[in-house]
PDB file of N, CA and C in Angstrom:
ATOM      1  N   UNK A   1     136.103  64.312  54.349  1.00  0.00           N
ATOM      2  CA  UNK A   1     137.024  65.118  53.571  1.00  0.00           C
ATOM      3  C   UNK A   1     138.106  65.635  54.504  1.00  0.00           C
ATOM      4  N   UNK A   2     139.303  65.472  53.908  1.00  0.00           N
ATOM      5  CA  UNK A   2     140.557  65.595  54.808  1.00  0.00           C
ATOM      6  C   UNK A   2     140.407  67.033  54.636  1.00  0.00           C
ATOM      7  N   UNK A   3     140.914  68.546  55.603  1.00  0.00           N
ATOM      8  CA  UNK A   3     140.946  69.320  54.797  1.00  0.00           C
ATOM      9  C   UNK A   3     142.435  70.019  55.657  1.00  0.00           C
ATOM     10  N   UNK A   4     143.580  70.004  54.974  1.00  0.00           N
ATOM     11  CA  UNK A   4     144.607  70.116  55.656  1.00  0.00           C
ATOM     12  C   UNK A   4     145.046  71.375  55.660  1.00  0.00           C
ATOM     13  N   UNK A   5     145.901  72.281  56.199  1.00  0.00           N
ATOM     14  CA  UNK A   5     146.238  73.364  56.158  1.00  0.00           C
ATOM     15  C   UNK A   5     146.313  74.043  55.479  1.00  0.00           C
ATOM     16  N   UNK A   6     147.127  73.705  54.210  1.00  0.00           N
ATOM     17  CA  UNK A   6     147.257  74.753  52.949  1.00  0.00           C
ATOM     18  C   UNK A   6     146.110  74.620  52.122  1.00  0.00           C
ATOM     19  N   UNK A   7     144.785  73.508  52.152  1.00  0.00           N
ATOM     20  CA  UNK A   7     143.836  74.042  51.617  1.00  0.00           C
ATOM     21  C   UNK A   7     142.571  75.075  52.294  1.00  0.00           C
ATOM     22  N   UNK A   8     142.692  75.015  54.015  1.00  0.00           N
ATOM     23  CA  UNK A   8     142.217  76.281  54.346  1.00  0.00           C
ATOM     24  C   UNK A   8     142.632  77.459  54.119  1.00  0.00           C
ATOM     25  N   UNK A   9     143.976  77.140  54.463  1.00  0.00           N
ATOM     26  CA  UNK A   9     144.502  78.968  54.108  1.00  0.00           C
ATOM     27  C   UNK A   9     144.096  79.187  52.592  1.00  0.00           C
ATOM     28  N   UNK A  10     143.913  78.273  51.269  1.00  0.00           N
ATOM     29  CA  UNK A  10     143.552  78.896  50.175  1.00  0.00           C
ATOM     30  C   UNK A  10     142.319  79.179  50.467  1.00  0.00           C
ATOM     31  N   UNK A  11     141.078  78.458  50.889  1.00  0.00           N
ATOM     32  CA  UNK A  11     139.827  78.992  50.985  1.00  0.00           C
ATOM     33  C   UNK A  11     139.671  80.147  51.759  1.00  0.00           C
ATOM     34  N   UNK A  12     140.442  80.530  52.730  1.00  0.00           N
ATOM     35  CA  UNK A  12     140.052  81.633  53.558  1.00  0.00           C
ATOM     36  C   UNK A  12     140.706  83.060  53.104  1.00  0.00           C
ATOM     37  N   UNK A  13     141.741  82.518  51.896  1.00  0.00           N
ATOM     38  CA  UNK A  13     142.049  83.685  50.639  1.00  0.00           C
ATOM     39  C   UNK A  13     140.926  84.069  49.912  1.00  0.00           C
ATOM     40  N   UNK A  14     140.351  83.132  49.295  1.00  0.00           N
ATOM     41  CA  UNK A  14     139.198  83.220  48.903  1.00  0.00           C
ATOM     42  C   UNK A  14     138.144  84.169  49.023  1.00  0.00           C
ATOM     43  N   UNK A  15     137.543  83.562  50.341  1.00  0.00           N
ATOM     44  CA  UNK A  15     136.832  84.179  51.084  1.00  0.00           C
ATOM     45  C   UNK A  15     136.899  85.657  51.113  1.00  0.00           C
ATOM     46  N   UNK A  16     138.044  85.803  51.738  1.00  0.00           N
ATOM     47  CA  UNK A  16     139.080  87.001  51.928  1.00  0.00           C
ATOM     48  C   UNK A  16     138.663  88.144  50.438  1.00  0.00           C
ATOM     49  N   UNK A  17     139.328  87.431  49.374  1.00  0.00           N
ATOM     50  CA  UNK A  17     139.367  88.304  48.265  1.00  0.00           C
ATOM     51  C   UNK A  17     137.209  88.139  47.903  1.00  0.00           C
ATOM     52  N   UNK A  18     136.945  87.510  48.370  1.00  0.00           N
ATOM     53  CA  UNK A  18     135.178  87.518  47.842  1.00  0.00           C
ATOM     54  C   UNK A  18     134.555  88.704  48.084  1.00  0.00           C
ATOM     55  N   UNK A  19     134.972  88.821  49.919  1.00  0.00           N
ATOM     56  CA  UNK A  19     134.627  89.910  50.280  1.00  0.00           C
ATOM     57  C   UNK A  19     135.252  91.130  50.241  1.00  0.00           C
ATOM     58  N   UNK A  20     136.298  91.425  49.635  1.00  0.00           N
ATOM     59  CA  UNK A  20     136.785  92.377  49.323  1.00  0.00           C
ATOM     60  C   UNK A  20     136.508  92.830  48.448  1.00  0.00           C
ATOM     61  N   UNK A  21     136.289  91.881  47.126  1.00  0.00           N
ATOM     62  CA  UNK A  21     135.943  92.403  45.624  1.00  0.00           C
ATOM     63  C   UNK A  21     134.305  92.832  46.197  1.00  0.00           C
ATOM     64  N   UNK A  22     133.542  92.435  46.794  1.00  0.00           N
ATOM     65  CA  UNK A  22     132.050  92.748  46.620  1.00  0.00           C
ATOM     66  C   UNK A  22     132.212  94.393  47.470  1.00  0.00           C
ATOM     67  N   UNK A  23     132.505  94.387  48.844  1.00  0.00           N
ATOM     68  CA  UNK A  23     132.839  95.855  49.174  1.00  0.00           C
ATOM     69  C   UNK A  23     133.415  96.788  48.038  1.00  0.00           C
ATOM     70  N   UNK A  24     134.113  96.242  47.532  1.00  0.00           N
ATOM     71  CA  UNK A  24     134.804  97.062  46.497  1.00  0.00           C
ATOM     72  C   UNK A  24     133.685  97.678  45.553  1.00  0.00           C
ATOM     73  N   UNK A  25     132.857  96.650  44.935  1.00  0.00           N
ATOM     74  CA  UNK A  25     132.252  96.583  44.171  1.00  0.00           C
ATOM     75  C   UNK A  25     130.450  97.715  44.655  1.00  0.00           C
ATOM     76  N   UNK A  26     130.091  97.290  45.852  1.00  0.00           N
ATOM     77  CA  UNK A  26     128.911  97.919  46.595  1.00  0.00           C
ATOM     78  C   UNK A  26     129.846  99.152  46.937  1.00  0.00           C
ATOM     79  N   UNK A  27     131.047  99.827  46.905  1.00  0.00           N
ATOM     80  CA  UNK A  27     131.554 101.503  47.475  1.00  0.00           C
ATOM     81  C   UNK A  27     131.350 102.199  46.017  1.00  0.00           C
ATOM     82  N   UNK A  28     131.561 101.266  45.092  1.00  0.00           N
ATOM     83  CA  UNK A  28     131.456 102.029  43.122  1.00  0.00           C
ATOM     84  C   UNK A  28     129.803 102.213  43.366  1.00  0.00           C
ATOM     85  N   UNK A  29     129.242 101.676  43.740  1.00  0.00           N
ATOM     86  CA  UNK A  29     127.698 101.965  43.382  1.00  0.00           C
ATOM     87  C   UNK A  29     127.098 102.699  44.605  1.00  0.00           C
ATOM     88  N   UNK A  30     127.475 102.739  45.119  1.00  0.00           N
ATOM     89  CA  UNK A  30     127.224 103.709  46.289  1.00  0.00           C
ATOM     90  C   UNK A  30     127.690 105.201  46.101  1.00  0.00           C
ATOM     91  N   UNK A  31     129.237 105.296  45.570  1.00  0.00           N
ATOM     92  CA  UNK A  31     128.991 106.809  45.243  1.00  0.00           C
ATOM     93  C   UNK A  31     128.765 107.245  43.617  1.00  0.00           C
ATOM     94  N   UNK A  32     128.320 106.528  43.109  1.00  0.00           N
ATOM     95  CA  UNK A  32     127.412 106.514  41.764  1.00  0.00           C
ATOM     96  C   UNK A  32     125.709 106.995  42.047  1.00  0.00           C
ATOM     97  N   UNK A  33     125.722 106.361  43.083  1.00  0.00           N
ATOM     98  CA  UNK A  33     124.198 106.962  43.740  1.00  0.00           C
ATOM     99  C   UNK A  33     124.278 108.407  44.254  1.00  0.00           C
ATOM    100  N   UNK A  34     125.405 107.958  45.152  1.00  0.00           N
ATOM    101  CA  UNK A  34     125.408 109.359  45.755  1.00  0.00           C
ATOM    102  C   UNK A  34     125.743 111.114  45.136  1.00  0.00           C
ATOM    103  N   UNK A  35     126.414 110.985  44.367  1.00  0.00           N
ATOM    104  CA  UNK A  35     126.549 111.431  42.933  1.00  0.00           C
ATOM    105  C   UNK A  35     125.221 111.450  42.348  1.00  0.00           C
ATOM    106  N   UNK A  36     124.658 110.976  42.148  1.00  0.00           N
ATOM    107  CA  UNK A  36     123.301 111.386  41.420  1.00  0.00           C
ATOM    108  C   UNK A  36     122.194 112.023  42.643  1.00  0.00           C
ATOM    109  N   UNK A  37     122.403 111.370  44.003  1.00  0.00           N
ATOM    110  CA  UNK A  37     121.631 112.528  44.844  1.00  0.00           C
ATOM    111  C   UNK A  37     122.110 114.030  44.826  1.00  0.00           C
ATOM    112  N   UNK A  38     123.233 113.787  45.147  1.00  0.00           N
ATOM    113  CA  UNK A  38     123.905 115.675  45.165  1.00  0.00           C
ATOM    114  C   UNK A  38     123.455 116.200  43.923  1.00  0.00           C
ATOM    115  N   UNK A  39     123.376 115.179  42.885  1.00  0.00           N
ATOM    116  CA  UNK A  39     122.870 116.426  41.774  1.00  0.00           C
ATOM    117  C   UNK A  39     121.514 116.755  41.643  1.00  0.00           C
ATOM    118  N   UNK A  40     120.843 115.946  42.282  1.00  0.00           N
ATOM    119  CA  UNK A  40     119.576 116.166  42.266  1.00  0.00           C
ATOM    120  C   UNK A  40     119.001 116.536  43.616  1.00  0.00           C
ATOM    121  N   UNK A  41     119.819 117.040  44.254  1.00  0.00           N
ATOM    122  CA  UNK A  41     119.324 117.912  45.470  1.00  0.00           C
ATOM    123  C   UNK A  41     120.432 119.276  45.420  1.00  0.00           C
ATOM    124  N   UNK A  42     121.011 119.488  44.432  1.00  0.00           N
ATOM    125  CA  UNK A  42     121.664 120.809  43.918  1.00  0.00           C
ATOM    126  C   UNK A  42     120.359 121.081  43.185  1.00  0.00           C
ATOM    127  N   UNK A  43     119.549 120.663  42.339  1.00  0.00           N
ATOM    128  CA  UNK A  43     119.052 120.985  41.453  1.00  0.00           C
ATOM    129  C   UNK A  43     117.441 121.192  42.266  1.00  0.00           C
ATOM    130  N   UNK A  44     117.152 120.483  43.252  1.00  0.00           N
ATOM    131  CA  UNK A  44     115.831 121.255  44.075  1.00  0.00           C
ATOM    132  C   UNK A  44     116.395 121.859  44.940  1.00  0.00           C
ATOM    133  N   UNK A  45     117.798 122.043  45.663  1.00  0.00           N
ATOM    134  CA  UNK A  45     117.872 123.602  45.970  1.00  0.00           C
ATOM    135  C   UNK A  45     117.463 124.536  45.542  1.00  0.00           C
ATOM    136  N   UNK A  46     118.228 124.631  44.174  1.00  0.00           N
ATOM    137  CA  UNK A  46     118.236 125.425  43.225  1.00  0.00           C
ATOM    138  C   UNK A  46     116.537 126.102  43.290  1.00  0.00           C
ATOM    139  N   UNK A  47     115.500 125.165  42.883  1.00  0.00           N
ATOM    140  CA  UNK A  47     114.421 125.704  43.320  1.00  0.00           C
ATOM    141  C   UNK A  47     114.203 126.211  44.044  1.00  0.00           C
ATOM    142  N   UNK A  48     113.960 125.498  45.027  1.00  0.00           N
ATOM    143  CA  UNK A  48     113.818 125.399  46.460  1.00  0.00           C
ATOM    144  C   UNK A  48     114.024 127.300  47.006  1.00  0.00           C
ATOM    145  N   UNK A  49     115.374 127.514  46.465  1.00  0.00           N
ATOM    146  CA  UNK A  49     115.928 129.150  46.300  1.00  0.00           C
ATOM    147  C   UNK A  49     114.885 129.604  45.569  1.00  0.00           C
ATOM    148  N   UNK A  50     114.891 129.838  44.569  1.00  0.00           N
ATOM    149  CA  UNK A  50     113.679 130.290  43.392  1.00  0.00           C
ATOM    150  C   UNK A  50     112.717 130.640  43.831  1.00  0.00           C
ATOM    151  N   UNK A  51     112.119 129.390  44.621  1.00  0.00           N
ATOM    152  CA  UNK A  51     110.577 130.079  45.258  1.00  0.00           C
ATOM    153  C   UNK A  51     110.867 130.959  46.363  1.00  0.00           C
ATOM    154  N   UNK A  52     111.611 130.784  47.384  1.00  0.00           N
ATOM    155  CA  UNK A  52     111.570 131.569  48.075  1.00  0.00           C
ATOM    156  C   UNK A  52     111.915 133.268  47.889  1.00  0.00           C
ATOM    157  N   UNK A  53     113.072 133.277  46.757  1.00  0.00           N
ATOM    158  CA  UNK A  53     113.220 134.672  46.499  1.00  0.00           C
ATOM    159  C   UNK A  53     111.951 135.112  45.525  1.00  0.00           C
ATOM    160  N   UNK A  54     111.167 134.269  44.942  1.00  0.00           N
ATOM    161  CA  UNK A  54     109.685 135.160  44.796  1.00  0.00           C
ATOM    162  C   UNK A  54     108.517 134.915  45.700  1.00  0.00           C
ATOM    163  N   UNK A  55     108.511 134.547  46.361  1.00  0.00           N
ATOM    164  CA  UNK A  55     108.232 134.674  48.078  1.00  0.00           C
ATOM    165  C   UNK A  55     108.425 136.018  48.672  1.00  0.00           C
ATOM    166  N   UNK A  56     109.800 135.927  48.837  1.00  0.00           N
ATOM    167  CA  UNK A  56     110.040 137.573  49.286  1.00  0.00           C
ATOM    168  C   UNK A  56     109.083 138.450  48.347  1.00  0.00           C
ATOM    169  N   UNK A  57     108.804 138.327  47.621  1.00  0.00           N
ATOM    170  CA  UNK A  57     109.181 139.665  46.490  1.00  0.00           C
ATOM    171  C   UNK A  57     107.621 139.781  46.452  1.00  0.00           C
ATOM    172  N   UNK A  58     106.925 138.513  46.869  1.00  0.00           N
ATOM    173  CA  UNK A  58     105.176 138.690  46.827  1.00  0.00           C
ATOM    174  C   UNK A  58     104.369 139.751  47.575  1.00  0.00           C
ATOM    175  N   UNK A  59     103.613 140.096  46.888  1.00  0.00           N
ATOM    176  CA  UNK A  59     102.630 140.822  47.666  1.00  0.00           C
ATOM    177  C   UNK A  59     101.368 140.833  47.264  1.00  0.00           C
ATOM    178  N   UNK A  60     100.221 141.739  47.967  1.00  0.00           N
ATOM    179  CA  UNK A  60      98.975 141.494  47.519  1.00  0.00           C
ATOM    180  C   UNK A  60      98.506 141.290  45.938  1.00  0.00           C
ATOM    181  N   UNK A  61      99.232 142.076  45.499  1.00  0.00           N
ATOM    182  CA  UNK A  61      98.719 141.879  44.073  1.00  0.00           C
ATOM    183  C   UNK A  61      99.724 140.564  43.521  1.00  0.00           C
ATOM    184  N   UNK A  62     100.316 140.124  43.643  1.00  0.00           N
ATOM    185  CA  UNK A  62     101.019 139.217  43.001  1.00  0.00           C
ATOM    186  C   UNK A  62     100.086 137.947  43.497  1.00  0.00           C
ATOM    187  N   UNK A  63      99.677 138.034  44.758  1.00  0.00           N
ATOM    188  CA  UNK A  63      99.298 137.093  45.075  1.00  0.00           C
ATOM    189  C   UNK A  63      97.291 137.122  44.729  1.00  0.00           C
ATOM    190  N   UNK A  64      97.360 137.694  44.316  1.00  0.00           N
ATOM    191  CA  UNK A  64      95.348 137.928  44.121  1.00  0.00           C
ATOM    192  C   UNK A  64      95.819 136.931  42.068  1.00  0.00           C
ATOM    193  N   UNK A  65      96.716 137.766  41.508  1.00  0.00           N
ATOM    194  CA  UNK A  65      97.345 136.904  40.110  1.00  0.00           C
ATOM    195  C   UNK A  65      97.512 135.284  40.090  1.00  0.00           C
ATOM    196  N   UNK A  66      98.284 135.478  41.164  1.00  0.00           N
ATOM    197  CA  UNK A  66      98.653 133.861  41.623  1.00  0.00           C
ATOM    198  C   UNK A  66      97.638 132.763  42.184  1.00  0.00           C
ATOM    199  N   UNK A  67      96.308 132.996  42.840  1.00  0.00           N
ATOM    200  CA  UNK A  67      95.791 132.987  42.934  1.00  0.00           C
ATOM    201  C   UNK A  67      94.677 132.459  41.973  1.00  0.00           C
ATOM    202  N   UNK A  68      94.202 133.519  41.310  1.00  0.00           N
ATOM    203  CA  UNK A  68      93.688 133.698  39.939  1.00  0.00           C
ATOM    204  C   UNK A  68      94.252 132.721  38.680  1.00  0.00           C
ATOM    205  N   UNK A  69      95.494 132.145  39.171  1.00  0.00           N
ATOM    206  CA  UNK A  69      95.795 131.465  38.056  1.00  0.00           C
ATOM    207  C   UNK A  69      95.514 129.821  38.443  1.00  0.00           C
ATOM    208  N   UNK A  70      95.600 130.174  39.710  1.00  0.00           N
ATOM    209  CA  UNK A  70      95.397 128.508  40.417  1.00  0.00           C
ATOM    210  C   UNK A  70      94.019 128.211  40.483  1.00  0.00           C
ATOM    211  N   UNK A  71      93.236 129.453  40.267  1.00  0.00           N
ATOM    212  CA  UNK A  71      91.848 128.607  40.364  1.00  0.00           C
ATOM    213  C   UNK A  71      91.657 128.162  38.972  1.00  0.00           C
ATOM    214  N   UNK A  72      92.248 129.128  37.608  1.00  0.00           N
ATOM    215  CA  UNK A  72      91.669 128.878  36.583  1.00  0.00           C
ATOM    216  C   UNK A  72      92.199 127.631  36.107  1.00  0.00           C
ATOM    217  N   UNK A  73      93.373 126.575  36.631  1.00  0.00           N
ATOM    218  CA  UNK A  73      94.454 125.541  36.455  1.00  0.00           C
ATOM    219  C   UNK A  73      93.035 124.873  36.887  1.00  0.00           C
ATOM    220  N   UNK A  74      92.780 125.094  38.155  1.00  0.00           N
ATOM    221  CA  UNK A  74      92.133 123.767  38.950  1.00  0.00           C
ATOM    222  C   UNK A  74      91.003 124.080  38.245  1.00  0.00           C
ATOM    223  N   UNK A  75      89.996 124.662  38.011  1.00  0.00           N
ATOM    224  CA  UNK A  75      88.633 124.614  37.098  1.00  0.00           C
ATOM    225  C   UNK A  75      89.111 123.865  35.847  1.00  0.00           C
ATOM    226  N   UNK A  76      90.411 124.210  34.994  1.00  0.00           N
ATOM    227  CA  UNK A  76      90.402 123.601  33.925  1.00  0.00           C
ATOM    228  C   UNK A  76      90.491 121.613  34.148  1.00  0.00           C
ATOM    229  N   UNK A  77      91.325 121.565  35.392  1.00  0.00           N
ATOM    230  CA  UNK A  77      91.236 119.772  35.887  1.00  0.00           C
ATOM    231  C   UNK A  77      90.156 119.727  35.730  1.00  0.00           C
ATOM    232  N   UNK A  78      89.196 120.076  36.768  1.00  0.00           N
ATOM    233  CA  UNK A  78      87.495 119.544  37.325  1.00  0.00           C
ATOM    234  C   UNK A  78      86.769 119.745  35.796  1.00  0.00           C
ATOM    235  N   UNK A  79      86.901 120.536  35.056  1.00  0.00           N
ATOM    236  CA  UNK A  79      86.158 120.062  33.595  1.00  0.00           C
ATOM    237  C   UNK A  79      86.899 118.864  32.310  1.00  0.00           C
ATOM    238  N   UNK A  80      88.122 118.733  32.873  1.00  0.00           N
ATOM    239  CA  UNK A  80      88.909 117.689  32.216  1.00  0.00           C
ATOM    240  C   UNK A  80      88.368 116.306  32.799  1.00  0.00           C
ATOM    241  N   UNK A  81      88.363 116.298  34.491  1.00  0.00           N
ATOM    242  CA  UNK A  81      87.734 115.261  35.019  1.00  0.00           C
ATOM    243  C   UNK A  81      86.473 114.585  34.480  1.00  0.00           C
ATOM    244  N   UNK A  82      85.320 115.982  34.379  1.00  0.00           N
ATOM    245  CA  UNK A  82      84.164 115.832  34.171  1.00  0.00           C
ATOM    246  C   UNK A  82      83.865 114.811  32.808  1.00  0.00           C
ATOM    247  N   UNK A  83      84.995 115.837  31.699  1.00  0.00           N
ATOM    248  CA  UNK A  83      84.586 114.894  30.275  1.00  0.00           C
ATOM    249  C   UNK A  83      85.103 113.484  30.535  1.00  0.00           C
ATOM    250  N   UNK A  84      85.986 113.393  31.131  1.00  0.00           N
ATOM    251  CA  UNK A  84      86.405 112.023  31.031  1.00  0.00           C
ATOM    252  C   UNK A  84      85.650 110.859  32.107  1.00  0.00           C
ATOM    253  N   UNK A  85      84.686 111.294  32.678  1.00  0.00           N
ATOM    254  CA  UNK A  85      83.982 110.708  33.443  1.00  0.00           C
ATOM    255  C   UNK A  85      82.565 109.983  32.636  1.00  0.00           C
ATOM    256  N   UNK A  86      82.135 111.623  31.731  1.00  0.00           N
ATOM    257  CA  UNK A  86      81.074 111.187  30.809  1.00  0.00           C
ATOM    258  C   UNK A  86      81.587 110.422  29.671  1.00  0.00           C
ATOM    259  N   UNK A  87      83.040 110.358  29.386  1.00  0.00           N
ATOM    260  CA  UNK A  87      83.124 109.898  27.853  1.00  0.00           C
ATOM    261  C   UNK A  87      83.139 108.321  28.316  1.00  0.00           C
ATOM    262  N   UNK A  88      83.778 108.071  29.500  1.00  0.00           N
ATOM    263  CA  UNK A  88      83.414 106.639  30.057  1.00  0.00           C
ATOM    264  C   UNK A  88      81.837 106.343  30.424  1.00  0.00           C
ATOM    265  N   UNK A  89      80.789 107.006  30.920  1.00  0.00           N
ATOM    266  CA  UNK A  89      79.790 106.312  30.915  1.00  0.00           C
ATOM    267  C   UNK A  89      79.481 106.193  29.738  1.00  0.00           C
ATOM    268  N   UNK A  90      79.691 107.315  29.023  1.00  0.00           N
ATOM    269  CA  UNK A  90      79.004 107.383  27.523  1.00  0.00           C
ATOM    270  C   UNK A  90      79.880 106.168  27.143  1.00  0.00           C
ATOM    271  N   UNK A  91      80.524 105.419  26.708  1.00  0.00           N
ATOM    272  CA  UNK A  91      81.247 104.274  26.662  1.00  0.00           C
ATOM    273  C   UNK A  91      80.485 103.048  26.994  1.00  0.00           C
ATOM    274  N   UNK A  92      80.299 102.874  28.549  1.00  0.00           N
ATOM    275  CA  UNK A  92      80.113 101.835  29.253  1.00  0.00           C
ATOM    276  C   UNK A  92      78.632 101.335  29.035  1.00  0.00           C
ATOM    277  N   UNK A  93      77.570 103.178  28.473  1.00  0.00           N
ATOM    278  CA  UNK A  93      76.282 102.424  27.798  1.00  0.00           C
ATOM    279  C   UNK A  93      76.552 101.791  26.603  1.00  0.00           C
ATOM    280  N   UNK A  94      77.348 102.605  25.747  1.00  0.00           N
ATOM    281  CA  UNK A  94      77.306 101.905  24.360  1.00  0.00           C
ATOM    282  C   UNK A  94      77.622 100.462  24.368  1.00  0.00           C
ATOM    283  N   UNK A  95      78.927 100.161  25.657  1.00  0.00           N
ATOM    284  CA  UNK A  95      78.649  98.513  25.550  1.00  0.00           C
ATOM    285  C   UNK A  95      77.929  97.730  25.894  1.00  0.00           C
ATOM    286  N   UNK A  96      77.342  98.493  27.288  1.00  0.00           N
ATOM    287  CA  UNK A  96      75.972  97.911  27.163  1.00  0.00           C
ATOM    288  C   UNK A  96      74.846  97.401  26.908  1.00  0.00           C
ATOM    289  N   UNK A  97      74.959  98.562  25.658  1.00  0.00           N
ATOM    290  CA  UNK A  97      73.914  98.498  24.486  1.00  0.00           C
ATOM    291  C   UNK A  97      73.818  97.310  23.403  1.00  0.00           C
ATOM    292  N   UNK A  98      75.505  97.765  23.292  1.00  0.00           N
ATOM    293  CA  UNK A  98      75.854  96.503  21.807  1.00  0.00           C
ATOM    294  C   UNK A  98      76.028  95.346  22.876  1.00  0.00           C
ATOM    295  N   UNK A  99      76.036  94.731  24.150  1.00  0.00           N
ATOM    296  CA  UNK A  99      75.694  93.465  24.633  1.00  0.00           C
ATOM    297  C   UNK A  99      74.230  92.759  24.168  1.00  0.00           C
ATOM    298  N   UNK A 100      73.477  94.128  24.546  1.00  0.00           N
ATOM    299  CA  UNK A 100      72.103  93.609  24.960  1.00  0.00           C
ATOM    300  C   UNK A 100      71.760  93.344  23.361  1.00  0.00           C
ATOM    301  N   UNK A 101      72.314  94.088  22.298  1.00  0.00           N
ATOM    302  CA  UNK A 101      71.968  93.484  21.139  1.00  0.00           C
ATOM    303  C   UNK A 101      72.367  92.489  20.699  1.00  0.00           C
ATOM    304  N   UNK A 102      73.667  92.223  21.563  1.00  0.00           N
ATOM    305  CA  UNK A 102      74.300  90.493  20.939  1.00  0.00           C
ATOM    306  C   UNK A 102      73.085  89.714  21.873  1.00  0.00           C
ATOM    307  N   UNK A 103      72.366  90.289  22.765  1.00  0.00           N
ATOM    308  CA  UNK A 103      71.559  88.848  23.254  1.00  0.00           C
ATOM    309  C   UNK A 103      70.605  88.550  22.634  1.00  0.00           C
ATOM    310  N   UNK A 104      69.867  89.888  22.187  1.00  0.00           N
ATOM    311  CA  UNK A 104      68.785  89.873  21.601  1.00  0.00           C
ATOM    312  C   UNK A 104      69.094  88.989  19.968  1.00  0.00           C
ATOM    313  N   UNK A 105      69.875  89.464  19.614  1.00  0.00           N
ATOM    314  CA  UNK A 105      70.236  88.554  18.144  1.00  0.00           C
ATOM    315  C   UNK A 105      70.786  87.139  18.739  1.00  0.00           C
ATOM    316  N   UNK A 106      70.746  86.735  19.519  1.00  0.00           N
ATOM    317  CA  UNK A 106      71.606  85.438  19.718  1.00  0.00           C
ATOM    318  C   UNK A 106      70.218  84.266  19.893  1.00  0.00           C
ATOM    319  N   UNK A 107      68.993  85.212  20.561  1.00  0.00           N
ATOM    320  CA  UNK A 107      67.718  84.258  20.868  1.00  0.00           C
ATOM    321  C   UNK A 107      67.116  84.630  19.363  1.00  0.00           C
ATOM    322  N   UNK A 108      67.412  85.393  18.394  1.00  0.00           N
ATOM    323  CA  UNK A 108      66.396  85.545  16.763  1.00  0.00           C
ATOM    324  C   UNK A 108      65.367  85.910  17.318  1.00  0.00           C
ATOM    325  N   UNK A 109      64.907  86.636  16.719  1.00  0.00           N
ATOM    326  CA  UNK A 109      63.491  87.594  16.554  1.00  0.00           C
ATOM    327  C   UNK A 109      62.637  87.882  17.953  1.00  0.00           C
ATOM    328  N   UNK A 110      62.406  89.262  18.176  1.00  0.00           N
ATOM    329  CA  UNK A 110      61.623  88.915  19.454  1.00  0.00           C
ATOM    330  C   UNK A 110      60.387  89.501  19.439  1.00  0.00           C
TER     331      UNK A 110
END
């Protein structure tokens, strides 16, 4: 393939504009991202502030409350855990069960 002057210089326009449109294209989505981080690290600042000014403001009794509320959160998990632990075995016999009766009916009468 002959490739003579004025058809490099068009390919290396090309080229040229390829990579320009894609930079172009990866700087729009980049501060589209970045834009959505700032807002979402304005917005756990925002917390971030929150706790600490009731931080300051804690003291023994706030914290014996606080406390008190975290154990009764976490007792309520560990009995949420619990049922859902038994409602699966209780489950896993019943299929058990209805197996062992498909075997037993599958050999007739025992």
């Amino acid at each position: 393939m002959n490739l003579s002057p004025k058809i490099l210089k068009i390919l290396l326009i090309v080229v040229l504009l390829g990579f320009g449109i894609g930079f172009y294209l990866q700087d729009l989505k980049h501060e589209e991202s970045t834009a959505h981080a700032w807002k979402a690290n304005r917005y756990n600042l925002d917390r971030f502030n929150k706790i600490m000014e009731y931080n300051k403001k804690m003291n023994s009794t706030n914290w014996r409350v606080l406390r008190d509320s975290i154990d009764q959160q976490l007792d309520t998990l560990m009995i949420l855990r619990f049922r859902k632990e038994v409602d699966s075995m209780n489950n896993n016999q019943l299929e058990a069960h209805s197996d062992q009766v498909e075997v037993h009916a599958s050999f007739g009468p025992q």
